[in-house]
Structures are given as structure tokens and as C-alpha cells.
Protein backbone atom coordinates (compact mmCIF):
# COMPACT_ATOMS: atom_id res chain seq x y z
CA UNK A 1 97.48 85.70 122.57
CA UNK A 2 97.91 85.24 118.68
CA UNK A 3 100.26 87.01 117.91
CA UNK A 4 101.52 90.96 117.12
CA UNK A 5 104.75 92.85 115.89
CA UNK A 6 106.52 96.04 116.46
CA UNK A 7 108.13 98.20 113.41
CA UNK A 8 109.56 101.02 112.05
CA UNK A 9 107.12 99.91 108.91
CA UNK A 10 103.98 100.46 110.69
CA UNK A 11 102.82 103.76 111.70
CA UNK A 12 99.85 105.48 113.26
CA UNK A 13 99.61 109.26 111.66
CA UNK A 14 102.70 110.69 111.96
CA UNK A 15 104.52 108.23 114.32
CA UNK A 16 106.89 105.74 112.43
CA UNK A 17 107.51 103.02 114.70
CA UNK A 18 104.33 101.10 116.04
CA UNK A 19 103.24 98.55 117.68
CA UNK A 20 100.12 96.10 116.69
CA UNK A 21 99.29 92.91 118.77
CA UNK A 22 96.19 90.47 118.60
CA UNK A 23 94.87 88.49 120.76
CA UNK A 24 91.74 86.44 120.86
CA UNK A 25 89.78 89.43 122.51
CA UNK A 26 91.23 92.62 121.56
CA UNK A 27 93.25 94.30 119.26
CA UNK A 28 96.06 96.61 121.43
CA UNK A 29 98.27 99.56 119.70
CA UNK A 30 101.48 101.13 120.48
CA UNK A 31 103.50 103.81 119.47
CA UNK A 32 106.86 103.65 120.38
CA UNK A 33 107.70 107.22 119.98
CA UNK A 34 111.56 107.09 120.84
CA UNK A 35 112.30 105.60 117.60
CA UNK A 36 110.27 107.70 115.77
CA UNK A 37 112.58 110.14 117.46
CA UNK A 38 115.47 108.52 116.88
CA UNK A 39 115.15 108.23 113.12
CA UNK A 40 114.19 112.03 112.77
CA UNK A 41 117.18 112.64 114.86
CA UNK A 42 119.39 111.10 112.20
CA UNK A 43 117.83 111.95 109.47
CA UNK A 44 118.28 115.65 110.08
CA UNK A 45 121.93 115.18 111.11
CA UNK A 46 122.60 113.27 108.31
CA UNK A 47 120.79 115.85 105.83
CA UNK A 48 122.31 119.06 107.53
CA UNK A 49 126.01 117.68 106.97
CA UNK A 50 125.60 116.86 103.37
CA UNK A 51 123.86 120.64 102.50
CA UNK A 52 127.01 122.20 104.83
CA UNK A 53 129.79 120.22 104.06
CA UNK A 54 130.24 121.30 100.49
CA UNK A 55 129.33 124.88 101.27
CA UNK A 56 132.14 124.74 103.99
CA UNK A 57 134.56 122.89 102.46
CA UNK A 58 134.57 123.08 99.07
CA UNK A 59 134.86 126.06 96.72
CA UNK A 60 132.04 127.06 94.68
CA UNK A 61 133.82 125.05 91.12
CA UNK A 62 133.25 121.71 92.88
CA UNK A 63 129.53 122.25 94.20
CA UNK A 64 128.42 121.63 90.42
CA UNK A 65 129.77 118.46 90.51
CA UNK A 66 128.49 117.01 94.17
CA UNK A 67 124.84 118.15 93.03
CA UNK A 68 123.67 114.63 92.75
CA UNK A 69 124.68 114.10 95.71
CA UNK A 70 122.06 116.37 97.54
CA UNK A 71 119.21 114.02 95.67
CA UNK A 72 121.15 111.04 96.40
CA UNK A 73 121.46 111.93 100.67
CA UNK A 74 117.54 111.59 101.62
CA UNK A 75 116.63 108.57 99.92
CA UNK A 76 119.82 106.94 101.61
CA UNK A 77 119.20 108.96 105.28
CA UNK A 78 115.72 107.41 105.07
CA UNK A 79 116.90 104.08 104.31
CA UNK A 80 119.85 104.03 107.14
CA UNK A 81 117.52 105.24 110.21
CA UNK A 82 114.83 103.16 109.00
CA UNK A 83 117.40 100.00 109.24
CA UNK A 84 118.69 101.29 112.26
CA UNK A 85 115.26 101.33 113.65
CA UNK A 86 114.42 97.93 112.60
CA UNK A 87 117.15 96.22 114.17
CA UNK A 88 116.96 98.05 117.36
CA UNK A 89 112.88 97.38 117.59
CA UNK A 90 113.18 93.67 116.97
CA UNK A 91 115.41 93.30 119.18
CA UNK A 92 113.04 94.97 121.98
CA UNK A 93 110.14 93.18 120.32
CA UNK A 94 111.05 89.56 121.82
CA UNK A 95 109.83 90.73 125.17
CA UNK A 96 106.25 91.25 123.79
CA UNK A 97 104.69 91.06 127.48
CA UNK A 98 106.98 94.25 128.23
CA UNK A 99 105.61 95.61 124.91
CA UNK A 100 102.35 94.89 126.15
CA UNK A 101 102.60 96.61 129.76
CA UNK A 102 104.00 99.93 127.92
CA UNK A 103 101.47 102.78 127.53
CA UNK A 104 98.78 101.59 125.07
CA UNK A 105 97.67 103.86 121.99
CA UNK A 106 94.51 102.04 121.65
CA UNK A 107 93.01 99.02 122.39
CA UNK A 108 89.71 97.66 120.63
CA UNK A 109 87.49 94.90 122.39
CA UNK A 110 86.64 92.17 119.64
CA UNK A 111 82.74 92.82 120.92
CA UNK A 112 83.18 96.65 119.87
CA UNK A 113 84.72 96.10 116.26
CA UNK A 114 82.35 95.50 113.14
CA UNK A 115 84.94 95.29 110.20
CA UNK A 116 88.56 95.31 109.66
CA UNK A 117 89.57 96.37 105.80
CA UNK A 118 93.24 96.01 104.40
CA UNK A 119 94.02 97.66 101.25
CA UNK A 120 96.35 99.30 99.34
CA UNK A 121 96.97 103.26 99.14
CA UNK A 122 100.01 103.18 96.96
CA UNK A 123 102.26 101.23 95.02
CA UNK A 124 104.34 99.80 98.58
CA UNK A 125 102.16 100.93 101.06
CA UNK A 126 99.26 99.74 102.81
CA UNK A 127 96.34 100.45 105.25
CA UNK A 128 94.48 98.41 107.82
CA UNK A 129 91.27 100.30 108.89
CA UNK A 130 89.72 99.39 112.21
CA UNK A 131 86.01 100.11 111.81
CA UNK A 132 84.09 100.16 115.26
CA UNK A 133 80.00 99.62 115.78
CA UNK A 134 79.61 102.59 117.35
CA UNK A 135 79.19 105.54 115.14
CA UNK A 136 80.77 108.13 117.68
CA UNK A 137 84.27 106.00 118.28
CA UNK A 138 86.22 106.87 115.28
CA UNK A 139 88.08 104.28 113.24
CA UNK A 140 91.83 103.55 113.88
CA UNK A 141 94.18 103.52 110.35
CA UNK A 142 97.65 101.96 110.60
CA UNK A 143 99.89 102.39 107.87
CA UNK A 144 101.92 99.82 106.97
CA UNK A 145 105.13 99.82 104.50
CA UNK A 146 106.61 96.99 103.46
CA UNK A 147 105.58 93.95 101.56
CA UNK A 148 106.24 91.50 104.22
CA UNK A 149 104.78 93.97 107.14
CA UNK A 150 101.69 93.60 105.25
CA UNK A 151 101.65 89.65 104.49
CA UNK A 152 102.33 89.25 108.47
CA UNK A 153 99.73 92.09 109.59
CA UNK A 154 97.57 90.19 106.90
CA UNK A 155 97.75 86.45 108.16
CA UNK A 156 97.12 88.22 111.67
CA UNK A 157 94.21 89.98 110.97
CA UNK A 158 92.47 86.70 109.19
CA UNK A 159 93.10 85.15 112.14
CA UNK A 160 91.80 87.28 114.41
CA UNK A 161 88.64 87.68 112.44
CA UNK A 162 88.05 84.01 111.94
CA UNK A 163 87.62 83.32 115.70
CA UNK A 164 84.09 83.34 116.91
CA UNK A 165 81.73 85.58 116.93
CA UNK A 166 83.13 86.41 113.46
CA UNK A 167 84.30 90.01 112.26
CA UNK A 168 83.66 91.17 108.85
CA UNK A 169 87.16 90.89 106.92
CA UNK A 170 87.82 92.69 103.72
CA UNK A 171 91.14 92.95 101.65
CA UNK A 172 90.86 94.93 98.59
């Protein structure tokens, strides 16, 4: 094995929390959908107590002045769960053969993949495109978020594509 990584950075569609490991044959995916869960959870508990706590609480005079809070609260939910999620995936990501036995997304055999591109779709987030030979398998795109998601995801996939038979690499 090479190497892989779980995170709350990564995500496949909709999912936040993935997993992506490499190893010299195949490239395996897996979404660990009880943190995406987890940080939806809070997020929504955490956004329906700031909108109902001034309502209930406060007269009408003082909701003027906790207005910025409202734009403040989602920015900061976001942030909080995403933590939380971090911390509570890498701890669970030292076992990575227990990672590996969990129910698998995807998994692409090196012999089936023709290119792998990583690039950019916006100012901190990027995408790694799995492009297979066959025209009828559809490619696999894993967001990624995060500066140093992408430098590790990065070094990984260079690796993976060096080994022989080569893969086409592109970064862009």
C-alpha cells in the first residue's frame, strides 16, 4: 500500500467526509457518511438556536443590534463541525486496514484508469478527476478543500501514477 487519508476536506458529491487510499494496484473510495451526518446535525442545531434565541428571548429593540450575529453563526457553525469532524476522523483514520474493510464507494484497478487530472475549481478548492478507458464507466470527481488536503492527495496521486505501467498525470 502507498498510502491514503480520510477527511472531512474531501468529499464525493454531496458527502463531506471521505475516504481516498492508494495502493500500487488500485485506487479505493470511501464515504464515511456518519460524519457527514454528524456535521449537518450540528450545524442545524447550532443555526436553529441562534435564529430562536433572540426571537424568544429578547424583545424586538435588541434584535437590531444582534443582526450581525445571524451572518456571523454559519461561517462559525461550519467551521466548528468541520473541526469536530477532523479530529474525530483522524483519530479513526490510524486503523487504515479497518478503513479499508468498511463498505467501499469505489474502487478503480490501475489496468482500468487512463488519466488522473488535479485542478483547481475555485480559489480553496480543488478536484481530482478519475478518468477510466472505458467510455461507458463514468469518471469519479473528489472534491477536495484545503490547501494541505490537496498537497497530500497531490504527492499521492504522483506516486501512484509514476509506478509502472505509467498513468497519464495532469495538474493544471
Amino acid at each position: 500500500m502507498l498510502e491514503g487519508l480520510t477527511s472531512t476536506n474531501l468529499a464525493r458529491g454531496r458527502i463531506v467526509g471521505y475516504g481516498l487510499y492508494f495502493t500500487n494496484r488500485r485506487i479505493i473510495g470511501i464515504k464515511r457518511k456518519g460524519i457527514g451526518l454528524i456535521i449537518l446535525g450540528a450545524a442545524s442545531i447550532l443555526g436553529l438556536i441562534t435564529l430562536l434565541l433572540p426571537i424568544l428571548l429578547l424583545h424586538e429593540a435588541f434584535f437590531g443590534l444582534l443582526s450581525p450575529l445571524f451572518f456571523a453563526a454559519d461561517p462559525l457553525s461550519r467551521y466548528l463541525t468541520k473541526k469536530f469532524g477532523e479530529k474525530f476522523l483522524s483519530a479513526a483514520d490510524k486503523d487504515k486496514s479497518r478503513q479499508l474493510k468498511r463498505k467501499r464507494d469505489f474502487q478503480a484497478m490501475r489496468e482500468e484508469i487512463s488519466a488522473l487530472h488535479l485542478g483547481k475549481s475555485s480559489k480553496k478548492e480543488w478536484n481530482l478527476d478519475i478518468v477510466f478507458k472505458d467510455p461507458q464507466k463514468k469518471e469519479v470527481r473528489i472534491k477536495i478543500a484545503g490547501r494541505i488536503h490537496y498537497q497530500i492527495l497531490r504527492d499521492l496521486v504522483e506516486a501512484f501514477s509514476r509506478i509502472q505501467p505509467a498513468i497519464y498525470f495532469r495538474e493544471y
